[in-house]
PDB file of N, CA and C in Angstrom:
ATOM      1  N   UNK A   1       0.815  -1.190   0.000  1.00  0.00           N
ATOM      2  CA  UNK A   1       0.000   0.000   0.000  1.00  0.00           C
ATOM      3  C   UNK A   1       0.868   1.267   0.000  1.00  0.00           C
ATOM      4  N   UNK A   2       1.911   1.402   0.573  1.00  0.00           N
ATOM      5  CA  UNK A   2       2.606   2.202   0.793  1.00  0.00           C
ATOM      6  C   UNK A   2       3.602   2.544  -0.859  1.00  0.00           C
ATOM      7  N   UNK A   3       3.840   2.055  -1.259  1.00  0.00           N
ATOM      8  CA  UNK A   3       4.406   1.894  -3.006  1.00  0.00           C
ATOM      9  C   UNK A   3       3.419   2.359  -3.742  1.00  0.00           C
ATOM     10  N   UNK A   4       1.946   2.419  -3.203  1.00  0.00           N
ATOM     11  CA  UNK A   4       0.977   2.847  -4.228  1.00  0.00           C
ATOM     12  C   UNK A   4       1.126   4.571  -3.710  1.00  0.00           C
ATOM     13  N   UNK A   5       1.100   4.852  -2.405  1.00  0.00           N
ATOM     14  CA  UNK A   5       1.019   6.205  -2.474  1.00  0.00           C
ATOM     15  C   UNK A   5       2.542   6.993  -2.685  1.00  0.00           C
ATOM     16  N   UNK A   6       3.172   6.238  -2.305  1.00  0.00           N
ATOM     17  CA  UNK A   6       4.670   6.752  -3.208  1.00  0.00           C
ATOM     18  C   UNK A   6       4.576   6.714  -4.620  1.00  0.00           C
ATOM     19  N   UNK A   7       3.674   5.978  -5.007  1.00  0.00           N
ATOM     20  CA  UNK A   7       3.620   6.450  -6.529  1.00  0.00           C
ATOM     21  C   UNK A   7       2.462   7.738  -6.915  1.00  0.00           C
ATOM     22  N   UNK A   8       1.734   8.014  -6.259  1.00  0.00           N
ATOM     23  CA  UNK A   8       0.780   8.623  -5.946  1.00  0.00           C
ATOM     24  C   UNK A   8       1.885  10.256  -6.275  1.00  0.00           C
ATOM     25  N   UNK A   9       2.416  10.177  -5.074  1.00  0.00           N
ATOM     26  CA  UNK A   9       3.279  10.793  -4.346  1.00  0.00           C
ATOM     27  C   UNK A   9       3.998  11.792  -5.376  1.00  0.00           C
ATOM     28  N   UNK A  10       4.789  10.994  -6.066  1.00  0.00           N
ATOM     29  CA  UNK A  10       5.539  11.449  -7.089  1.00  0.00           C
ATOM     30  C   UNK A  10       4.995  11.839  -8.424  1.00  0.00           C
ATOM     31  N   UNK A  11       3.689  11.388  -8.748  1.00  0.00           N
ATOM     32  CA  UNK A  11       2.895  12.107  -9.746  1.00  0.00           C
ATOM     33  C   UNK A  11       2.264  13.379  -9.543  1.00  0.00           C
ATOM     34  N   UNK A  12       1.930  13.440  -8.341  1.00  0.00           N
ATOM     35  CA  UNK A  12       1.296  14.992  -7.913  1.00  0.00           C
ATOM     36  C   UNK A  12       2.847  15.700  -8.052  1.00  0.00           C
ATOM     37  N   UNK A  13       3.961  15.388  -7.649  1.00  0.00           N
ATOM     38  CA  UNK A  13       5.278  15.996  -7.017  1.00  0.00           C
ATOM     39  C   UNK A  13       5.591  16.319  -8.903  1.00  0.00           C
ATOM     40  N   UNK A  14       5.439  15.196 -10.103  1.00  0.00           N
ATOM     41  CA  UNK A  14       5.564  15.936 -11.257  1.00  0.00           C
ATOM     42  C   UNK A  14       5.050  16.896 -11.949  1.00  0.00           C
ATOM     43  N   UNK A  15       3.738  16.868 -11.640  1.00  0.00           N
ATOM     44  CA  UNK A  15       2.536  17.887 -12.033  1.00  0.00           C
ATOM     45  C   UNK A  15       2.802  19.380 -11.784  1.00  0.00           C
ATOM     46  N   UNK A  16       3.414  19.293  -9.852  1.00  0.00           N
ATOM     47  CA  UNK A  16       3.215  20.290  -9.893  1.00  0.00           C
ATOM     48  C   UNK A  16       4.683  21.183 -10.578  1.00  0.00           C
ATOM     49  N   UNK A  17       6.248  20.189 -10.662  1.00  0.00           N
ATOM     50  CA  UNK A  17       6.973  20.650 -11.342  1.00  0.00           C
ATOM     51  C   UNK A  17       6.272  21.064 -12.988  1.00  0.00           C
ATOM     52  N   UNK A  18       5.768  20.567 -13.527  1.00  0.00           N
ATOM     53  CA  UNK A  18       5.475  21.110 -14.829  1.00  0.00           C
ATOM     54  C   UNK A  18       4.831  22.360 -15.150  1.00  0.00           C
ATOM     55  N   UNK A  19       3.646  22.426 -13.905  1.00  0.00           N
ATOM     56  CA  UNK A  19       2.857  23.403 -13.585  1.00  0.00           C
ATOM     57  C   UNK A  19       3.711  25.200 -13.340  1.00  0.00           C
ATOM     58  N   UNK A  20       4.921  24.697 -12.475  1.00  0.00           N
ATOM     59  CA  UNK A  20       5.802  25.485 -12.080  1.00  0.00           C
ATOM     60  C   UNK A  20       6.894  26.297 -13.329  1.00  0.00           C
ATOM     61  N   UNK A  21       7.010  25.240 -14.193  1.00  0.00           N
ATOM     62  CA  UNK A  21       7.888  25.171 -15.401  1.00  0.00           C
ATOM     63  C   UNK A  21       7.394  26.232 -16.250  1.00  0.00           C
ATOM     64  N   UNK A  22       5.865  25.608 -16.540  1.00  0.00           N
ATOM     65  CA  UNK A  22       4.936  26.479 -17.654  1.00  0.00           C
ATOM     66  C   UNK A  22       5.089  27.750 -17.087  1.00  0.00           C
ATOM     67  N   UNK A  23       4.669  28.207 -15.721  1.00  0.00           N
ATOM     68  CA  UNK A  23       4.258  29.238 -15.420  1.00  0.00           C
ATOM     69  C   UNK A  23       5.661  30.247 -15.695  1.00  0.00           C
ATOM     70  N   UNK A  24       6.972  29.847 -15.532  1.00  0.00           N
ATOM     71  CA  UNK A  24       8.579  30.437 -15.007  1.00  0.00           C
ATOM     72  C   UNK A  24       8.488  30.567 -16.851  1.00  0.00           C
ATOM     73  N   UNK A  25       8.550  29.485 -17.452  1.00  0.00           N
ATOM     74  CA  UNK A  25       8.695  29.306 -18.890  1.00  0.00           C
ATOM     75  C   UNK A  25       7.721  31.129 -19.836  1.00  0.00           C
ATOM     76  N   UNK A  26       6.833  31.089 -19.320  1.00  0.00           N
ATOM     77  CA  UNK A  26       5.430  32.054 -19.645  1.00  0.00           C
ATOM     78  C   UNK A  26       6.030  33.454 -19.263  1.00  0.00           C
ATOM     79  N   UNK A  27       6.098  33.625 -18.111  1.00  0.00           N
ATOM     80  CA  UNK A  27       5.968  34.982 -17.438  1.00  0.00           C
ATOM     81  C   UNK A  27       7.744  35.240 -17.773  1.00  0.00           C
ATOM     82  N   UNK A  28       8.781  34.251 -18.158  1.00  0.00           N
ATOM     83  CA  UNK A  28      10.093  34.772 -18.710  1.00  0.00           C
ATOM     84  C   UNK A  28      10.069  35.445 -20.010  1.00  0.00           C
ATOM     85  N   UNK A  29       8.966  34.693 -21.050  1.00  0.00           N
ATOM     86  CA  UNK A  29       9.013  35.557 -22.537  1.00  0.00           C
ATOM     87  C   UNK A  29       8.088  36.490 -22.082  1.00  0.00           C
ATOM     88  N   UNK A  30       7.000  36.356 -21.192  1.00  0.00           N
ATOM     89  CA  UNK A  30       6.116  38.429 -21.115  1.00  0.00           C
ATOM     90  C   UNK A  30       7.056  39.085 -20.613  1.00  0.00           C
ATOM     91  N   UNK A  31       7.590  39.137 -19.759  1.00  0.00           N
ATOM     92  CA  UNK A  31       8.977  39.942 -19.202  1.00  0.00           C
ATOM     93  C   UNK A  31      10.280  40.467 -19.956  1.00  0.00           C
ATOM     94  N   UNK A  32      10.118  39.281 -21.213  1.00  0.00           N
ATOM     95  CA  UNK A  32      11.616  39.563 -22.232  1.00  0.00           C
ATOM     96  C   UNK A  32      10.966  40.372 -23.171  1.00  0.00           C
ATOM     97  N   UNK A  33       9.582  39.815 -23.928  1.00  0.00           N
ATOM     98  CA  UNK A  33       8.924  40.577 -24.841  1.00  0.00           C
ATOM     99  C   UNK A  33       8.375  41.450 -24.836  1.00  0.00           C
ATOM    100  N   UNK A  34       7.627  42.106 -23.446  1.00  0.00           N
ATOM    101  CA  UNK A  34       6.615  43.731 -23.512  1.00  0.00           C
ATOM    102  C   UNK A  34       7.539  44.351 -22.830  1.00  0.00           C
ATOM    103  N   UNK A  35       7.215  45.504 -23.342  1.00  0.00           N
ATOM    104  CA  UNK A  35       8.011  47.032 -21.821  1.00  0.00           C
ATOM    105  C   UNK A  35       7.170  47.047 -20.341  1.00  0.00           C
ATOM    106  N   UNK A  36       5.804  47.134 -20.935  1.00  0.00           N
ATOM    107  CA  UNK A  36       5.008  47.309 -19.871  1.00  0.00           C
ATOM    108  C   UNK A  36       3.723  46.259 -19.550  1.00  0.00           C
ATOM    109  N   UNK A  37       4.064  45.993 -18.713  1.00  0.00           N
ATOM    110  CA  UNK A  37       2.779  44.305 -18.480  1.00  0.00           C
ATOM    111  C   UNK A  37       1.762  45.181 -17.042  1.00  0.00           C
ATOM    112  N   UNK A  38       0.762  44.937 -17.898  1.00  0.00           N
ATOM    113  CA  UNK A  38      -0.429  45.486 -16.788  1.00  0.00           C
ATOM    114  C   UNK A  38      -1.459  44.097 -15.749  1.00  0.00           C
ATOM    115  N   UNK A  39      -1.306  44.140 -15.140  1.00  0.00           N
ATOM    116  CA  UNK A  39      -1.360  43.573 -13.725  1.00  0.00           C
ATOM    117  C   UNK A  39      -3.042  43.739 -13.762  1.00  0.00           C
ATOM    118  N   UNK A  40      -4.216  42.769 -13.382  1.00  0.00           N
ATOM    119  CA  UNK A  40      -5.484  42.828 -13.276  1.00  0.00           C
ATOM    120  C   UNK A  40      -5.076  42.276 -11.641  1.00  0.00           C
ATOM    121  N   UNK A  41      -5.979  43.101 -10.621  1.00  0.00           N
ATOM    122  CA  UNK A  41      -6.100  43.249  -9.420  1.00  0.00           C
ATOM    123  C   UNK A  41      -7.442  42.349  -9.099  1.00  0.00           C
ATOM    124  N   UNK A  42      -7.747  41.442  -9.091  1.00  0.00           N
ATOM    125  CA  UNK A  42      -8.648  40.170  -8.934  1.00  0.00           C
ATOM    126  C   UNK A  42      -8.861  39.525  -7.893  1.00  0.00           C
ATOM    127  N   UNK A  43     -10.245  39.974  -7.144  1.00  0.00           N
ATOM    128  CA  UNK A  43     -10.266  39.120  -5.878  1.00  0.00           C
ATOM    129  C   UNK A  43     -11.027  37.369  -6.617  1.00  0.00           C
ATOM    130  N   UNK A  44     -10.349  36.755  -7.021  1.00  0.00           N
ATOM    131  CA  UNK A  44     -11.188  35.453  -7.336  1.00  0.00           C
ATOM    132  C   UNK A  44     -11.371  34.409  -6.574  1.00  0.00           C
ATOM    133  N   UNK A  45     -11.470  34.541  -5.180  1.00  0.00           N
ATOM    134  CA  UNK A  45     -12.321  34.046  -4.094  1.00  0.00           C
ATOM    135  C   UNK A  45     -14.027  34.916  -3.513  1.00  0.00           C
ATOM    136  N   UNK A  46     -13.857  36.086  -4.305  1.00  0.00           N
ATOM    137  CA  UNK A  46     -15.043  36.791  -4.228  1.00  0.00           C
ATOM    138  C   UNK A  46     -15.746  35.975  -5.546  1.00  0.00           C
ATOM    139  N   UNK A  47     -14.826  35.824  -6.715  1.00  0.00           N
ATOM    140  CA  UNK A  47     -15.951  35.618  -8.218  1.00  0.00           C
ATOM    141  C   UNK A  47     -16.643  34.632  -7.623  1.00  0.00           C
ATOM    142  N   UNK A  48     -15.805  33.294  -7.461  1.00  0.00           N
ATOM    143  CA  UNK A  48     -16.502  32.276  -7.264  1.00  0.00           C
ATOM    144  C   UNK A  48     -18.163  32.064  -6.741  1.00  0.00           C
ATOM    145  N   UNK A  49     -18.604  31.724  -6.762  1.00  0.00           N
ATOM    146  CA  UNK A  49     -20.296  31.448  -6.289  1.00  0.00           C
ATOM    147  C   UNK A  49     -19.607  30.185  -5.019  1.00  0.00           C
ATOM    148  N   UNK A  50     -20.688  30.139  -4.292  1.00  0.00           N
ATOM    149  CA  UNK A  50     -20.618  28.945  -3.351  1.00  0.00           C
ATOM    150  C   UNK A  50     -21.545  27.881  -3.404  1.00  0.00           C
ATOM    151  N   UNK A  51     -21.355  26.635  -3.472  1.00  0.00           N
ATOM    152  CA  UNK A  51     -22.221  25.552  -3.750  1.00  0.00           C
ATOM    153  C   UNK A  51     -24.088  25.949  -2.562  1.00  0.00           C
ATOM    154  N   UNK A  52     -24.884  25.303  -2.972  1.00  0.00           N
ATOM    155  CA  UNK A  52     -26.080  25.859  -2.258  1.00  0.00           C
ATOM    156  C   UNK A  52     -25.465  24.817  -1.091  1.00  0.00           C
ATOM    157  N   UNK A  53     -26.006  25.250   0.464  1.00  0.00           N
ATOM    158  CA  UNK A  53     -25.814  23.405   1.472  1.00  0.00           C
ATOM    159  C   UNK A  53     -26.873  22.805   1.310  1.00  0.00           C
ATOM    160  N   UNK A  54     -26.246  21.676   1.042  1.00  0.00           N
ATOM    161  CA  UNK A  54     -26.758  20.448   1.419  1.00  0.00           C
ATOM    162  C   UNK A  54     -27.327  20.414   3.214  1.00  0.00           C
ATOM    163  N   UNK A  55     -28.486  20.069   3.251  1.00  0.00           N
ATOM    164  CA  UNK A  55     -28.389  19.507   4.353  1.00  0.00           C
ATOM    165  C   UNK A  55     -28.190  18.068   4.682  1.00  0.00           C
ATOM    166  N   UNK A  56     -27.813  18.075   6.025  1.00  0.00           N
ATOM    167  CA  UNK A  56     -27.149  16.455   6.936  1.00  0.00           C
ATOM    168  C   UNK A  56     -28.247  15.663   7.024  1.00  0.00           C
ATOM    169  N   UNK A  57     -28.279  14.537   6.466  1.00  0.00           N
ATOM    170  CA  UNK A  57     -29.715  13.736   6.527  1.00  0.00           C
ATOM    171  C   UNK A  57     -29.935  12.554   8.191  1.00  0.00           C
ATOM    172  N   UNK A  58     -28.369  12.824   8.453  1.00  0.00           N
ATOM    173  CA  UNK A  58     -27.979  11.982   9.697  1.00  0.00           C
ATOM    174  C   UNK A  58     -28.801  13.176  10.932  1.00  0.00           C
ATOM    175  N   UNK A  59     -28.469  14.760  10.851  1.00  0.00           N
ATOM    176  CA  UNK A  59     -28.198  15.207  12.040  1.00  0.00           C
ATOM    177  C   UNK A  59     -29.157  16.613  11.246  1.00  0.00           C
ATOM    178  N   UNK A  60     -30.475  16.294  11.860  1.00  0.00           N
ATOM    179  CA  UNK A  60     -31.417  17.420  11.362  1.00  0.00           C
ATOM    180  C   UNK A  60     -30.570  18.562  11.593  1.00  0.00           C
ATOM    181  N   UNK A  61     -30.998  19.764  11.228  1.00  0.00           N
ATOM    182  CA  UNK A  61     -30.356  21.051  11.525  1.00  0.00           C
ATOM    183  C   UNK A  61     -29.083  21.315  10.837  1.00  0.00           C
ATOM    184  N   UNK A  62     -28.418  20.725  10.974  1.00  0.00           N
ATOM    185  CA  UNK A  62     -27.100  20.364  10.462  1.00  0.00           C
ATOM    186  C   UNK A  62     -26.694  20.408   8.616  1.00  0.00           C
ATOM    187  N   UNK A  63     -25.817  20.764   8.605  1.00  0.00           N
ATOM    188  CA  UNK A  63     -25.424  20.785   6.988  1.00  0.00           C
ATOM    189  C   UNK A  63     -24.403  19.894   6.770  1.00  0.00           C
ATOM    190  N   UNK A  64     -24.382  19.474   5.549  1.00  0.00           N
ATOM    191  CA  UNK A  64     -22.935  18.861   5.144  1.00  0.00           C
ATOM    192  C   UNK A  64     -21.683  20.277   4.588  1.00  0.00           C
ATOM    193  N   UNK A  65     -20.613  19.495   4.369  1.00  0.00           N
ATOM    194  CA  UNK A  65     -19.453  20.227   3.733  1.00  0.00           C
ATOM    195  C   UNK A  65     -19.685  20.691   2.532  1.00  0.00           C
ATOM    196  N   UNK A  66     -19.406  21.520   2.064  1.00  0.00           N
ATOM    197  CA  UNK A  66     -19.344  21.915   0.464  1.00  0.00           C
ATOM    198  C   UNK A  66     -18.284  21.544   0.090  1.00  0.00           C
ATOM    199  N   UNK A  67     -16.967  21.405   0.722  1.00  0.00           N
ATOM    200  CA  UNK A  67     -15.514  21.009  -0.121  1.00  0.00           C
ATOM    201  C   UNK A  67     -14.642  22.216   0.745  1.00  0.00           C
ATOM    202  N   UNK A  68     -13.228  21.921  -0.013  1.00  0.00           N
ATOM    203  CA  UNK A  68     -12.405  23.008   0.629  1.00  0.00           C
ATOM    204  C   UNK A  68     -12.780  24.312  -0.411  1.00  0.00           C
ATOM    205  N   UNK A  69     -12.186  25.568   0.160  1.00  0.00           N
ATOM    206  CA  UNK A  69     -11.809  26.669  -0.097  1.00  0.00           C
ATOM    207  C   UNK A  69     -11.159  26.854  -1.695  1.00  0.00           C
ATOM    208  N   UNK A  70     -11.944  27.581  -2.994  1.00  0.00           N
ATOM    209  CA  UNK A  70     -10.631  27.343  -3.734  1.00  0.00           C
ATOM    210  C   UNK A  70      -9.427  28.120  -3.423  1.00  0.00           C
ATOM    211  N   UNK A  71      -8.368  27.609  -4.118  1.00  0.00           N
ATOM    212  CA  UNK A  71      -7.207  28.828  -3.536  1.00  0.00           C
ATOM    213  C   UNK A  71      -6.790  29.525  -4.512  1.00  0.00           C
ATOM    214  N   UNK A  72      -6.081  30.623  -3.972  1.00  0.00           N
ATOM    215  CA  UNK A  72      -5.942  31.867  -4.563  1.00  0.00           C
ATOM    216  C   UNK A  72      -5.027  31.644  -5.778  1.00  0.00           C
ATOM    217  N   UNK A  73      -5.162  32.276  -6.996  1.00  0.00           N
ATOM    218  CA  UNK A  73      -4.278  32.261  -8.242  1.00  0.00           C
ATOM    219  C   UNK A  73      -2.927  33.220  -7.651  1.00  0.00           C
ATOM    220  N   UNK A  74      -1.718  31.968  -8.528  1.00  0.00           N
ATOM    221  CA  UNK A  74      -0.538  32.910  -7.675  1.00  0.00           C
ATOM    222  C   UNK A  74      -0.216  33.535  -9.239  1.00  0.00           C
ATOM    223  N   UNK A  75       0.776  35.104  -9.148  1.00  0.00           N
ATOM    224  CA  UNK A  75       0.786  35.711  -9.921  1.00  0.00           C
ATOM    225  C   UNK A  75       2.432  35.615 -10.313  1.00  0.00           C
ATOM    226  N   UNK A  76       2.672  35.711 -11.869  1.00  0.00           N
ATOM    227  CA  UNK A  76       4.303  36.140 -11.766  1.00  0.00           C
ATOM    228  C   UNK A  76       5.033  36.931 -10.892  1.00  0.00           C
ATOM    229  N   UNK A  77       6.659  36.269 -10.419  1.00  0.00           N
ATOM    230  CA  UNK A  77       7.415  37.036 -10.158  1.00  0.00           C
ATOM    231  C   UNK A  77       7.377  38.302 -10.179  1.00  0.00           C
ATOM    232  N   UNK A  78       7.772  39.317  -8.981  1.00  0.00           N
ATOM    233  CA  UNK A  78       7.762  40.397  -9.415  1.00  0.00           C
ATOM    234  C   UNK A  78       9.014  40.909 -10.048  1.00  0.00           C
ATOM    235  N   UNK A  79       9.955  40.296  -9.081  1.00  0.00           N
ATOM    236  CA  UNK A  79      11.464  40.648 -10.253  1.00  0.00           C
ATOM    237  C   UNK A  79      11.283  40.990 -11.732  1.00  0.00           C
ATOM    238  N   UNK A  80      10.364  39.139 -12.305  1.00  0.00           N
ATOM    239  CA  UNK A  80      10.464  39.650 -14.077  1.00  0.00           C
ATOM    240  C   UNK A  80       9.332  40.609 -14.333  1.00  0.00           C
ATOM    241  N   UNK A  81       8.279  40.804 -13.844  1.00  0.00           N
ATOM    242  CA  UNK A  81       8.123  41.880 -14.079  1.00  0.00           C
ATOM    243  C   UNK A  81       8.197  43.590 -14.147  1.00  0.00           C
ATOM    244  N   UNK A  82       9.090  43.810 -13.253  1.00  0.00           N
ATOM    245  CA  UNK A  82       9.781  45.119 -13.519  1.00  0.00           C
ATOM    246  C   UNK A  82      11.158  45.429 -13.887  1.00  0.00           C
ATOM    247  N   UNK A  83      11.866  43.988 -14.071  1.00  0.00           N
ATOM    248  CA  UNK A  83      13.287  43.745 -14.273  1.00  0.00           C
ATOM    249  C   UNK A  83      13.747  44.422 -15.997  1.00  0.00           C
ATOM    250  N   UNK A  84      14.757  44.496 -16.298  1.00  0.00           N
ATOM    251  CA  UNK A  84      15.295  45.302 -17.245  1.00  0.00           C
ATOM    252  C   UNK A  84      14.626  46.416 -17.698  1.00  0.00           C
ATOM    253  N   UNK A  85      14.405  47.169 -17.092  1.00  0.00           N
ATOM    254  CA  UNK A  85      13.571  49.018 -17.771  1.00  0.00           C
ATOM    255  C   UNK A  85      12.269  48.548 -18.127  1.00  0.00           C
ATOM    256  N   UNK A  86      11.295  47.330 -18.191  1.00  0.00           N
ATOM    257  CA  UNK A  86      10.027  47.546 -17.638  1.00  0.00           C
ATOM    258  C   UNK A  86       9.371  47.606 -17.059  1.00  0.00           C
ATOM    259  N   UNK A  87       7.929  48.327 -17.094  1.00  0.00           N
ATOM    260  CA  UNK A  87       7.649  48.685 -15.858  1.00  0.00           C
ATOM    261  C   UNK A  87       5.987  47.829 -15.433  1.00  0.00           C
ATOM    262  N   UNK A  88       5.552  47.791 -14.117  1.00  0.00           N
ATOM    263  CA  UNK A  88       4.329  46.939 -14.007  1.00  0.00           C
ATOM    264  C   UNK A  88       3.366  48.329 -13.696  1.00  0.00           C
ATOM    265  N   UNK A  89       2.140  47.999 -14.060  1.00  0.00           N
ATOM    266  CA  UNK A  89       0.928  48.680 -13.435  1.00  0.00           C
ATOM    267  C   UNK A  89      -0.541  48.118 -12.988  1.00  0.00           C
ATOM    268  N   UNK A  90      -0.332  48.136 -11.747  1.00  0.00           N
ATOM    269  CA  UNK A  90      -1.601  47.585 -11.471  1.00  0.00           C
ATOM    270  C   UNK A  90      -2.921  47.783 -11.865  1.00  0.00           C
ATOM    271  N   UNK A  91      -3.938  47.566 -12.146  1.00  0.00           N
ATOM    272  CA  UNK A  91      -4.882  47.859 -12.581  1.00  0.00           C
ATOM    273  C   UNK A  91      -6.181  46.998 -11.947  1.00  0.00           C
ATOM    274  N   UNK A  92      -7.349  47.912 -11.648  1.00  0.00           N
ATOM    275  CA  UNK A  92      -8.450  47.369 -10.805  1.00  0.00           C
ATOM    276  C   UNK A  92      -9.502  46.677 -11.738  1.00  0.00           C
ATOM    277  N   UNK A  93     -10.555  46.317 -11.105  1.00  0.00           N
ATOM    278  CA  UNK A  93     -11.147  44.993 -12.112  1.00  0.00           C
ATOM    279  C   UNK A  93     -11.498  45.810 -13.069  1.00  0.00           C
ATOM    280  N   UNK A  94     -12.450  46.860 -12.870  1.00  0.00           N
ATOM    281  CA  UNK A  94     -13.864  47.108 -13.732  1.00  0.00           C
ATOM    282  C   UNK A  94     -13.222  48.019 -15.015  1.00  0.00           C
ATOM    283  N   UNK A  95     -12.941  47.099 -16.528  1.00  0.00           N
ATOM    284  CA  UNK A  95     -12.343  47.974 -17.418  1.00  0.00           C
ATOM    285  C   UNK A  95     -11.304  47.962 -17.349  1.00  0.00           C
ATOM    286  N   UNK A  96     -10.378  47.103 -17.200  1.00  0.00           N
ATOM    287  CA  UNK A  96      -9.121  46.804 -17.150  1.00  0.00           C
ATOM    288  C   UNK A  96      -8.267  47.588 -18.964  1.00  0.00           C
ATOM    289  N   UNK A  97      -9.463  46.739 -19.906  1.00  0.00           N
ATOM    290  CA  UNK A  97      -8.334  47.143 -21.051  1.00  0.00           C
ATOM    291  C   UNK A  97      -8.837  48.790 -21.285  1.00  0.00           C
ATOM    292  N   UNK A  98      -9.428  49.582 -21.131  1.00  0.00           N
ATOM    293  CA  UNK A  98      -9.719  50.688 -21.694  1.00  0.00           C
ATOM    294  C   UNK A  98      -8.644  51.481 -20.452  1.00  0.00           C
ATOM    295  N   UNK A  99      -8.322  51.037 -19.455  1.00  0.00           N
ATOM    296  CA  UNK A  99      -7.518  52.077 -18.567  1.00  0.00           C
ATOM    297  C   UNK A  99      -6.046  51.677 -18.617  1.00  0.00           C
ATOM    298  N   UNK A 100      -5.993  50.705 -18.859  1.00  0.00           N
ATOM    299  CA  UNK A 100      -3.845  49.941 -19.057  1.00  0.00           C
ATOM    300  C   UNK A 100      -3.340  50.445 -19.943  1.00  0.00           C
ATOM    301  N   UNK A 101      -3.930  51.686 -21.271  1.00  0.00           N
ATOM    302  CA  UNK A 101      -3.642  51.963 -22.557  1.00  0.00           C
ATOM    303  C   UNK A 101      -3.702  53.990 -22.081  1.00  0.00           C
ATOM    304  N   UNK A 102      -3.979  53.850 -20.759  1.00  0.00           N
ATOM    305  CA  UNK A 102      -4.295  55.513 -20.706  1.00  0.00           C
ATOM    306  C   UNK A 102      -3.288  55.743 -20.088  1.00  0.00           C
ATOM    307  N   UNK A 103      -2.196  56.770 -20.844  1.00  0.00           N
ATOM    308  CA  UNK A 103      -1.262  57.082 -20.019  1.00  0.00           C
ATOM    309  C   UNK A 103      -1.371  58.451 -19.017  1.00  0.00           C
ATOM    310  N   UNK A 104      -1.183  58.073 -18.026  1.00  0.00           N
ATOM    311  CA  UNK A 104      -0.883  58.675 -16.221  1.00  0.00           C
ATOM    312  C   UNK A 104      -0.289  59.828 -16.379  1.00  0.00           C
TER     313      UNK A 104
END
């Protein structure tokens, strides 16, 4: 049993190297290729909706679980993004592309 979750083990442990790869691989050519990379400010634990509850059929009153929490999207490095003379700008949700093009 223990060989099965060591194999287990090491497939999540590749995933998430690849996952890691793509992302370093991605955010190295936006960083080499634009001057200026504009940043969307995104609460996406607010977008989400929440499952309706279930109620507990064991324990009147009572609800079941909906699941865990999703978790938060992680964002590029900040190094590559302001590294060699470009620059980052944050930008808030509503209208993102009509305001990243207005210069300050």
């Amino acid at each position: 049993m223990q060989y099965t979750y060591d194999q287990i083990k090491r497939l999540r442990a590749k995933a998430t190297r690849r996952a890691l790869d793509w992302q370093h691989q991605t955010t190295t050519y936006l960083a080499r290729t634009y001057g200026t990379v504009v940043v969307e400010q995104l609460n996406i634990l607010s977008m989400t909706k929440a499952p309706k509850p279930k109620p507990d059929p064991d324990n009147e009153g009572n609800y079941l679980r909906n699941g865990p929490r999703p978790r938060p999207v992680r964002t590029a490095p900040s190094h590559k993004r302001r590294g060699g003379g470009r620059s980052e700008r944050p930008v808030g949700p509503s209208n993102p592309s009509r305001r990243s093009s207005r210069r300050d």
